[in-house]
PDB file of N, CA and C in Angstrom:
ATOM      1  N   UNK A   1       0.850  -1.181   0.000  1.00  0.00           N
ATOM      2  CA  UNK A   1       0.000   0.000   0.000  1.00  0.00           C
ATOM      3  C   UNK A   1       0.890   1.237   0.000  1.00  0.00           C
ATOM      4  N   UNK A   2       0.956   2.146  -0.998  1.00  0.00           N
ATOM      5  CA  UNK A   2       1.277   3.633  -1.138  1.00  0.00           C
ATOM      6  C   UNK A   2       1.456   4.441   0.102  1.00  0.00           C
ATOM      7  N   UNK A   3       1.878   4.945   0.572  1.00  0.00           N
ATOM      8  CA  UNK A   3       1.494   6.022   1.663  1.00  0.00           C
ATOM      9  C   UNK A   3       1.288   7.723   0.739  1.00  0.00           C
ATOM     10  N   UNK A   4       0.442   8.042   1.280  1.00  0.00           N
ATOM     11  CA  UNK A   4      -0.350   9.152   0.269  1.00  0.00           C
ATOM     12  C   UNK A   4       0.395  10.462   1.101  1.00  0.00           C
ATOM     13  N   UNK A   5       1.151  11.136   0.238  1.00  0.00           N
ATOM     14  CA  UNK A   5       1.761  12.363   0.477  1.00  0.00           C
ATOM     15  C   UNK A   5       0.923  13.675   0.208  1.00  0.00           C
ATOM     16  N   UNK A   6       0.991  14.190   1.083  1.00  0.00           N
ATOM     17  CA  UNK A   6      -0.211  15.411   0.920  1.00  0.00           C
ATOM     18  C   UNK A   6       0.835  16.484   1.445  1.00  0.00           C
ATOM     19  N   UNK A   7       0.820  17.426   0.810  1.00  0.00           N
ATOM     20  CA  UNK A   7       1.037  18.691   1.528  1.00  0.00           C
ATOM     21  C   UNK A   7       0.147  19.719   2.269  1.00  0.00           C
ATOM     22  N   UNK A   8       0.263  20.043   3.678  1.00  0.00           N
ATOM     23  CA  UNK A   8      -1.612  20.626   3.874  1.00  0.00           C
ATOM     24  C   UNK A   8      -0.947  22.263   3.563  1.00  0.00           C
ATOM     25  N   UNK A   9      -1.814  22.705   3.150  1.00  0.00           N
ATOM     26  CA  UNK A   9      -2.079  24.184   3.123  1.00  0.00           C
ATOM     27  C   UNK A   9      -3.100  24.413   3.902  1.00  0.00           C
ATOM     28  N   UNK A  10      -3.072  25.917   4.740  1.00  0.00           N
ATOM     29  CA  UNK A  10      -4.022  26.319   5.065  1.00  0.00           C
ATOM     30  C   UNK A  10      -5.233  26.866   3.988  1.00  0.00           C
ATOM     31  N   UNK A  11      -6.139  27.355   4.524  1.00  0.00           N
ATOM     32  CA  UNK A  11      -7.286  28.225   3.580  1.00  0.00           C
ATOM     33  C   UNK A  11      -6.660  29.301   3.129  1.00  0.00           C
ATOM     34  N   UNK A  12      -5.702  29.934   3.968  1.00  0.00           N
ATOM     35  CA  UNK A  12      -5.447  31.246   3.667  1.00  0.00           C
ATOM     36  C   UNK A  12      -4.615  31.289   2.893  1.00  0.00           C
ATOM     37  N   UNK A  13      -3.793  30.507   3.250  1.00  0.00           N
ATOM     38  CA  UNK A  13      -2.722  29.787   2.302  1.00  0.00           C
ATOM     39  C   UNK A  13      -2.906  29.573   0.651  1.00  0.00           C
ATOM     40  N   UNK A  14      -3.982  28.639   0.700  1.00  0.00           N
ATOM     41  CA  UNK A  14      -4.635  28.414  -0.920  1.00  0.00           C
ATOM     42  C   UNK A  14      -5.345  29.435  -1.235  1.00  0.00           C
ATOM     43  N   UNK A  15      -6.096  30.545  -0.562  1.00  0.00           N
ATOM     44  CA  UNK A  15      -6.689  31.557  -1.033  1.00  0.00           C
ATOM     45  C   UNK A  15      -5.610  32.495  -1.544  1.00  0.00           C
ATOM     46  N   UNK A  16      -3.775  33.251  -0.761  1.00  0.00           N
ATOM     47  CA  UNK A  16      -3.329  33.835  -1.419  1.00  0.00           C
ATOM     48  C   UNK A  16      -2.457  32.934  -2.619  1.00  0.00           C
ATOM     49  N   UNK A  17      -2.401  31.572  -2.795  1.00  0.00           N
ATOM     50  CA  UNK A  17      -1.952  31.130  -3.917  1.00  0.00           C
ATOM     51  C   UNK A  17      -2.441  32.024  -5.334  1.00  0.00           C
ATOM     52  N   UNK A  18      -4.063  31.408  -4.986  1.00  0.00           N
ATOM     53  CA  UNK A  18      -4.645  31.337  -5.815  1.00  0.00           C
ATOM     54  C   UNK A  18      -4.947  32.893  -6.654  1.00  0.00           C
ATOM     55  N   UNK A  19      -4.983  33.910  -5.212  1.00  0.00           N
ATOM     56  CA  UNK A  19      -4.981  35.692  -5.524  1.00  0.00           C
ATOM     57  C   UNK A  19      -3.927  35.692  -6.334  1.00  0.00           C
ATOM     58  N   UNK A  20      -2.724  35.129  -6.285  1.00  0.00           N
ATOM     59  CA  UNK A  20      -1.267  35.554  -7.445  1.00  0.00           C
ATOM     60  C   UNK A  20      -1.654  35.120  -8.169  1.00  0.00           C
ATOM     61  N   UNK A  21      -2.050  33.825  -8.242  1.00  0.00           N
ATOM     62  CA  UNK A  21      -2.259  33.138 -10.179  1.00  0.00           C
ATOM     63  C   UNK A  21      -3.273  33.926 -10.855  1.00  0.00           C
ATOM     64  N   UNK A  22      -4.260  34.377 -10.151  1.00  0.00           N
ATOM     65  CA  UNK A  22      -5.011  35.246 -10.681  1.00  0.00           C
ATOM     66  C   UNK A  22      -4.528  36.207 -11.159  1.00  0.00           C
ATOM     67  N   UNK A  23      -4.146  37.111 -10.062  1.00  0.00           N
ATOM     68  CA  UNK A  23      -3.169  38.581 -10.642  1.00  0.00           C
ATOM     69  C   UNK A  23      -2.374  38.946 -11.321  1.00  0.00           C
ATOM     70  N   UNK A  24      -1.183  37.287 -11.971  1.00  0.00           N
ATOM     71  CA  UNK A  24      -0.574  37.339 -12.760  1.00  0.00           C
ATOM     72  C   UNK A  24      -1.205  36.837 -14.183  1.00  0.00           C
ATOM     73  N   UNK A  25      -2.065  36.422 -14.066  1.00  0.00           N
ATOM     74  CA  UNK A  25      -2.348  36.151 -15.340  1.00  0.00           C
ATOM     75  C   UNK A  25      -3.300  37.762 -15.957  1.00  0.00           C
ATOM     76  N   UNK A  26      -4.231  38.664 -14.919  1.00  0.00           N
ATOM     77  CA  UNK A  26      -4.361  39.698 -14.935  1.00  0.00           C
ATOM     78  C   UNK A  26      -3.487  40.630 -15.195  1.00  0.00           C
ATOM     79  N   UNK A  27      -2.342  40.495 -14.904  1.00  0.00           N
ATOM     80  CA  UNK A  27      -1.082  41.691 -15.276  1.00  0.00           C
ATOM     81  C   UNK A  27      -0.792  41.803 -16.505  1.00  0.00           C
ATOM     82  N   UNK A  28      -0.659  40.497 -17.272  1.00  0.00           N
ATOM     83  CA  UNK A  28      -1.027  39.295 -18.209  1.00  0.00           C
ATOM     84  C   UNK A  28      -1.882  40.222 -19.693  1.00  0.00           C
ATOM     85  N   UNK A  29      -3.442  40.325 -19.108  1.00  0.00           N
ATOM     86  CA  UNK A  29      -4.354  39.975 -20.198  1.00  0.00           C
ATOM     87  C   UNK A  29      -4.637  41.492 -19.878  1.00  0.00           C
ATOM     88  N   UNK A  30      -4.502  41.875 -19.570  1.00  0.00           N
ATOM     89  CA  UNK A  30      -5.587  43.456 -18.968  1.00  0.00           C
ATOM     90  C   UNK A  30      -4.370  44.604 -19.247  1.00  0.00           C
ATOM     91  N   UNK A  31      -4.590  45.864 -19.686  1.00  0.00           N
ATOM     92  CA  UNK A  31      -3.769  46.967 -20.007  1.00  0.00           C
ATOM     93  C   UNK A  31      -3.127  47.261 -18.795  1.00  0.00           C
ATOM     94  N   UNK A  32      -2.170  47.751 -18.471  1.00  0.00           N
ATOM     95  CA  UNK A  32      -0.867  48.064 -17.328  1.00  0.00           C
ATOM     96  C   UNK A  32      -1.835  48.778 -16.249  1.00  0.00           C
ATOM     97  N   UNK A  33      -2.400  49.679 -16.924  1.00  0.00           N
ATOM     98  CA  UNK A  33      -3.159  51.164 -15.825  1.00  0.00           C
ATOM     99  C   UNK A  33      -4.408  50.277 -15.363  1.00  0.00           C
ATOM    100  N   UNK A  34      -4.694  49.188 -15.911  1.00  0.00           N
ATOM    101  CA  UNK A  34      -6.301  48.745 -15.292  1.00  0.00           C
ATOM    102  C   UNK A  34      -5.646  47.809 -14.172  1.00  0.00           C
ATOM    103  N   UNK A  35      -4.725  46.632 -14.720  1.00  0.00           N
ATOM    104  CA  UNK A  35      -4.103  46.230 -13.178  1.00  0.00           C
ATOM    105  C   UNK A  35      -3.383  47.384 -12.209  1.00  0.00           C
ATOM    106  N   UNK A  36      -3.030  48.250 -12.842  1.00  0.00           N
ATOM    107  CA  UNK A  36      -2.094  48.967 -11.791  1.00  0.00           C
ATOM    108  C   UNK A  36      -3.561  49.246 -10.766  1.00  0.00           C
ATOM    109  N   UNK A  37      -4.559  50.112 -11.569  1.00  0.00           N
ATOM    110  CA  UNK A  37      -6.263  50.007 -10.609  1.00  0.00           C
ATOM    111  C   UNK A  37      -6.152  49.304  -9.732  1.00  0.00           C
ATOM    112  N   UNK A  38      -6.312  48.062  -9.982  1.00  0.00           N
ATOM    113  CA  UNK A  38      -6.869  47.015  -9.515  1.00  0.00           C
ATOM    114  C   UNK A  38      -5.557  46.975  -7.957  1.00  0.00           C
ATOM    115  N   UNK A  39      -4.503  46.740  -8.244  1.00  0.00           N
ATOM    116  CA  UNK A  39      -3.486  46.445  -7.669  1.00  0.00           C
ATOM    117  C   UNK A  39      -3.686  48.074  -6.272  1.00  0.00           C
ATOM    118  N   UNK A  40      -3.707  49.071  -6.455  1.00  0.00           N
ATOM    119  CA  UNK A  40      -4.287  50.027  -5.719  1.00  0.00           C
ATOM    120  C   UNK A  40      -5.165  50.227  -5.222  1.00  0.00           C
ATOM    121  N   UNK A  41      -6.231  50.187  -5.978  1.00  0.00           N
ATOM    122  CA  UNK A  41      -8.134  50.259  -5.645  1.00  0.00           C
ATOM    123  C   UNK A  41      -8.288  49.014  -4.388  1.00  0.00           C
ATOM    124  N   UNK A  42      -7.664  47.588  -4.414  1.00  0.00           N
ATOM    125  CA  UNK A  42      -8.046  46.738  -3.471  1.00  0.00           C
ATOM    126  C   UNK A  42      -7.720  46.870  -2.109  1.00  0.00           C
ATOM    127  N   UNK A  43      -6.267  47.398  -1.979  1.00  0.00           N
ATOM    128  CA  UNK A  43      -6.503  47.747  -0.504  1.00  0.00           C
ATOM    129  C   UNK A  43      -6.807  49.333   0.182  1.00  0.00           C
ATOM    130  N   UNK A  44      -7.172  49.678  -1.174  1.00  0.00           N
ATOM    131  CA  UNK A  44      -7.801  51.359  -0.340  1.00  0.00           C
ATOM    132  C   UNK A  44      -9.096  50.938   0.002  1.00  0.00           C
ATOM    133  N   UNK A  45      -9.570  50.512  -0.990  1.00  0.00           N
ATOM    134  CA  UNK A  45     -11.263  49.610  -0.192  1.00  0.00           C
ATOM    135  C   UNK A  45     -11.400  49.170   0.496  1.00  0.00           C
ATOM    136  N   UNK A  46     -10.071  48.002   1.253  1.00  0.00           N
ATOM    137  CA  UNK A  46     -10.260  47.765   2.342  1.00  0.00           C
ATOM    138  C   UNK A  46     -10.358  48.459   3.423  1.00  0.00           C
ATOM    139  N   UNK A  47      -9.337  49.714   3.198  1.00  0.00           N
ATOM    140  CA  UNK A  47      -9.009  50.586   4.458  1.00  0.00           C
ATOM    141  C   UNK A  47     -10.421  51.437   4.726  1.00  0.00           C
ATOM    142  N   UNK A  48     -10.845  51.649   3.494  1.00  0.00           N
ATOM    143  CA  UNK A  48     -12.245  52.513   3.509  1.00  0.00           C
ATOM    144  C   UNK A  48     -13.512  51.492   4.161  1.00  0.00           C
ATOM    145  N   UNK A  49     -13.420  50.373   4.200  1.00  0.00           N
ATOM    146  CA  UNK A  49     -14.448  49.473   4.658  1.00  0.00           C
ATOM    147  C   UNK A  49     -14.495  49.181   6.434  1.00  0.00           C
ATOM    148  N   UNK A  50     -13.237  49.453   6.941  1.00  0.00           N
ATOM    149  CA  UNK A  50     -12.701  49.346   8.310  1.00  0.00           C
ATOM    150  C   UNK A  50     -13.685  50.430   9.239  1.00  0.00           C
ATOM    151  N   UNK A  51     -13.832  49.950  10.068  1.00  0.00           N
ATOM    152  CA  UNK A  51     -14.520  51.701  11.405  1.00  0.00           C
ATOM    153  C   UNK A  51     -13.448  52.243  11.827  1.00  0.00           C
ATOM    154  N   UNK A  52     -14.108  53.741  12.344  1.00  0.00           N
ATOM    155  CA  UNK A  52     -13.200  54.315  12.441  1.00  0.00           C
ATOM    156  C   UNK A  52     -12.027  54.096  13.731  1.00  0.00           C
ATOM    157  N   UNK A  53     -12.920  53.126  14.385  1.00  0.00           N
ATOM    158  CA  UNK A  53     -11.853  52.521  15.623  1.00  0.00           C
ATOM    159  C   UNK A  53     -10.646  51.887  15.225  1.00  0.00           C
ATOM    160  N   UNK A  54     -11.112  50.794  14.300  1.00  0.00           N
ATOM    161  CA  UNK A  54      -9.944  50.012  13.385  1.00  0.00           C
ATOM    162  C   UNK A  54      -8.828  50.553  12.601  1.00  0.00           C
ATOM    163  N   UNK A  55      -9.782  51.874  11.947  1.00  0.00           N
ATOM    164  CA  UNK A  55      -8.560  52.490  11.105  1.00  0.00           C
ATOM    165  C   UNK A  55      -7.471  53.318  12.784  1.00  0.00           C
ATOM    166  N   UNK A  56      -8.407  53.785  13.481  1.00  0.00           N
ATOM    167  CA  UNK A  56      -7.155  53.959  14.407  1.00  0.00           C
ATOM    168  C   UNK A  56      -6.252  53.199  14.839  1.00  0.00           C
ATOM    169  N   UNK A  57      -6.427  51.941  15.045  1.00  0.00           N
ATOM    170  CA  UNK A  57      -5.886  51.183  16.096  1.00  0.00           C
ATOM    171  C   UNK A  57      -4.362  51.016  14.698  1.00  0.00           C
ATOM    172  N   UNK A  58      -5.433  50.958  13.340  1.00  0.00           N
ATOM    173  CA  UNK A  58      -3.804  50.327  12.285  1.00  0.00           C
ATOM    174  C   UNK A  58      -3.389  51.282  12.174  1.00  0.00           C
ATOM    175  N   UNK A  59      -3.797  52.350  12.537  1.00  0.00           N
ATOM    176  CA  UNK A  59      -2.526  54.135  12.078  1.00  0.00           C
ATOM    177  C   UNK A  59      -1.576  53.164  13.873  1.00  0.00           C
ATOM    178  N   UNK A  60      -2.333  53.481  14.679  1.00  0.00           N
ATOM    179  CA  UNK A  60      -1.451  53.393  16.092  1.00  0.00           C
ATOM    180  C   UNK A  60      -0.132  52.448  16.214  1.00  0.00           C
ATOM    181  N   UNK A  61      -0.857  51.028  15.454  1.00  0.00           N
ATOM    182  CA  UNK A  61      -0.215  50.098  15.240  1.00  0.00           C
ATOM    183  C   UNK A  61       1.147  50.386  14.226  1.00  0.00           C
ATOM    184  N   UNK A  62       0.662  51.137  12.839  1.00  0.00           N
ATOM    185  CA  UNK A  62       2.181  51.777  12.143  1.00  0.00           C
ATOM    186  C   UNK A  62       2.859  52.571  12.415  1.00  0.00           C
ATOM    187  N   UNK A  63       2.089  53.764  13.594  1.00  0.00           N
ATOM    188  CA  UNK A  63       3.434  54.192  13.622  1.00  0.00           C
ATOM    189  C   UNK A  63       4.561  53.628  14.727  1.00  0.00           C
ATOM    190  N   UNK A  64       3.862  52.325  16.026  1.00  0.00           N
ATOM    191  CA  UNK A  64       4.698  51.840  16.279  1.00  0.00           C
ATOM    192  C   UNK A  64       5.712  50.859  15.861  1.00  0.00           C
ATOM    193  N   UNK A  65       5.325  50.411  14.758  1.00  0.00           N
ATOM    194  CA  UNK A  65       6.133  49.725  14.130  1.00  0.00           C
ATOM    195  C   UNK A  65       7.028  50.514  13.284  1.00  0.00           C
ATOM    196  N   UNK A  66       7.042  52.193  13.305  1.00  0.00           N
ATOM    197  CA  UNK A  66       7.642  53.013  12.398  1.00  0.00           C
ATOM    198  C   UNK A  66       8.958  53.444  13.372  1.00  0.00           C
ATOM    199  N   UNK A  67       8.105  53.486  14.651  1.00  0.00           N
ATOM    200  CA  UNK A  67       9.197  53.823  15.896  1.00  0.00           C
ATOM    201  C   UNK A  67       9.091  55.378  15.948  1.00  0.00           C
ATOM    202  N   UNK A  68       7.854  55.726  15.871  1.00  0.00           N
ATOM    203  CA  UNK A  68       7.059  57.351  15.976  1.00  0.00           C
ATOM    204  C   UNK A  68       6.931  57.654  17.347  1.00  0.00           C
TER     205      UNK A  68
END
């Protein structure tokens, strides 16, 4: 009997795999300025989607990691 080799990935893991294969094949097929969009637009949306507690706590959080 075989012994079955698996590599585990997490979810998050296979989810950012899968965000690069996407993005590169997007860098790929799509004009420079629409990925460059895309590549910008996704995490300003995130930051814009956060409360305003959260967006404090990640300013608080960078500038200690800036050493402010």
């Amino acid at each position: 009997m075989a012994v079955k080799e698996a590599t585990l990935m997490s979810n998050n893991a296979k989810i950012a795999v899968g965000g690069v294969a996407v993005g590169l094949i997007l860098l790929i097929w799509l004009p420079w300025w629409v990925a460059f969009l895309i590549v910008v637009g996704v995490p300003v949306a995130a930051y814009l989607a956060l409360d305003p507690s959260q967006r404090r706590r990640l300013r608080r959080v960078t500038r200690k990691e800036l050493g402010r």
